[in-house]
Each structure stands twice: as C-alpha cells, then as structure tokens.
PDB file of N, CA and C in Angstrom:
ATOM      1  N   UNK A   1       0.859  -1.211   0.000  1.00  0.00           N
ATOM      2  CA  UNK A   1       0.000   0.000   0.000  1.00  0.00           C
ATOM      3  C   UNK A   1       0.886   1.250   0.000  1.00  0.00           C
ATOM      4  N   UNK A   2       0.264   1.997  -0.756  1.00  0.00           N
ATOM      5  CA  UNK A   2       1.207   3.351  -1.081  1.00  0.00           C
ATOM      6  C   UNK A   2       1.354   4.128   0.360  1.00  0.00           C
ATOM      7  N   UNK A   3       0.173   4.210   0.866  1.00  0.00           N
ATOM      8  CA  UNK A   3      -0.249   4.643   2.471  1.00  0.00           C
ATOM      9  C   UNK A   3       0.628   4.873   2.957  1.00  0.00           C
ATOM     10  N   UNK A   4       1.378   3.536   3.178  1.00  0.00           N
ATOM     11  CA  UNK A   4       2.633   3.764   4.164  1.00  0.00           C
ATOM     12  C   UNK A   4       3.939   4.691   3.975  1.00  0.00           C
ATOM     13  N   UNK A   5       3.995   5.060   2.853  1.00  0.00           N
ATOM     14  CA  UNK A   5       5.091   5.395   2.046  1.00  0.00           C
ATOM     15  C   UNK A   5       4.457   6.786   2.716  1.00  0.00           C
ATOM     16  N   UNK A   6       3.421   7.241   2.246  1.00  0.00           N
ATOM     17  CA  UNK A   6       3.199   9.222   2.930  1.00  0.00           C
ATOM     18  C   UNK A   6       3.519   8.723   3.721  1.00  0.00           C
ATOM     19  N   UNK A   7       2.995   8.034   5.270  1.00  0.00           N
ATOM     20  CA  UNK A   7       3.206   8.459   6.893  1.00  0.00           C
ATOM     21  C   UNK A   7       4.460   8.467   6.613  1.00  0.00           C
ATOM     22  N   UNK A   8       5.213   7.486   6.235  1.00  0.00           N
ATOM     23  CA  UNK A   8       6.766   7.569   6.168  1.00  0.00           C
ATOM     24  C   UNK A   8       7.161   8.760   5.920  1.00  0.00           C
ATOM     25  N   UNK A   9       6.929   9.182   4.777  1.00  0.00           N
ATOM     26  CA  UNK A   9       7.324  11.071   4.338  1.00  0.00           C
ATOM     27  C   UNK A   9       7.249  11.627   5.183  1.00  0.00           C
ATOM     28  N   UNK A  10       6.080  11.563   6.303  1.00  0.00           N
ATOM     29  CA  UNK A  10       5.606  12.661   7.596  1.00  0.00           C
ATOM     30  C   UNK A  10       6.128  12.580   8.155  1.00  0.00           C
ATOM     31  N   UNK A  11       6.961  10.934   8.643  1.00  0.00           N
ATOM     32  CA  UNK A  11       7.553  11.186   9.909  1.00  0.00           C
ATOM     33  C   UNK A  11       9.059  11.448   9.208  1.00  0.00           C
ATOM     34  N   UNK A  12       9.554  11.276   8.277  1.00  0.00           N
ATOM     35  CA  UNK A  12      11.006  11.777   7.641  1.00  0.00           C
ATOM     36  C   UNK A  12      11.436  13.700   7.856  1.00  0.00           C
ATOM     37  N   UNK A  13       9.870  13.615   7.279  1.00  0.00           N
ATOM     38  CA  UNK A  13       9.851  15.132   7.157  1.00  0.00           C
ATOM     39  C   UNK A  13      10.093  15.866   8.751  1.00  0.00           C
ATOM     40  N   UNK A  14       9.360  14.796  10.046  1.00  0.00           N
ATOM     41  CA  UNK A  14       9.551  15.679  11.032  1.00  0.00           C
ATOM     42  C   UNK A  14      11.162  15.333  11.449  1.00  0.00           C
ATOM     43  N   UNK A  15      11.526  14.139  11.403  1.00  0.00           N
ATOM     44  CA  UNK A  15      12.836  13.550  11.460  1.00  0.00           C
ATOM     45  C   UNK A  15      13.858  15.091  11.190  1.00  0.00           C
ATOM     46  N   UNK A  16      13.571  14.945  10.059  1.00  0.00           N
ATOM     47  CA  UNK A  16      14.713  16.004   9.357  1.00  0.00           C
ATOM     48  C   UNK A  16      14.108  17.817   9.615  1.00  0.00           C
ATOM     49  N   UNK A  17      13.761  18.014  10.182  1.00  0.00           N
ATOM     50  CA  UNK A  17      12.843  19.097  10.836  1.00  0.00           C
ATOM     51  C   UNK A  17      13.481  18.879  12.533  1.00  0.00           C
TER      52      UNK A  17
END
C-alpha cells in the first residue's frame, strides 16, 4: 500500500525538521 510510504514522508519530514 502506497499509504505507508506518505506516513513515512511525515515522519522523515519531522525527522529532518
């Protein structure tokens, strides 16, 4: 499922944030 791949982005994005 593609799904997982955004939350992943979200939490990368706060990661690197």
């Amino acid at each position: 499922m593609f799904l997982m791949d955004i939350v992943f982005m979200i939490i990368s994005s706060l990661i690197l944030v």
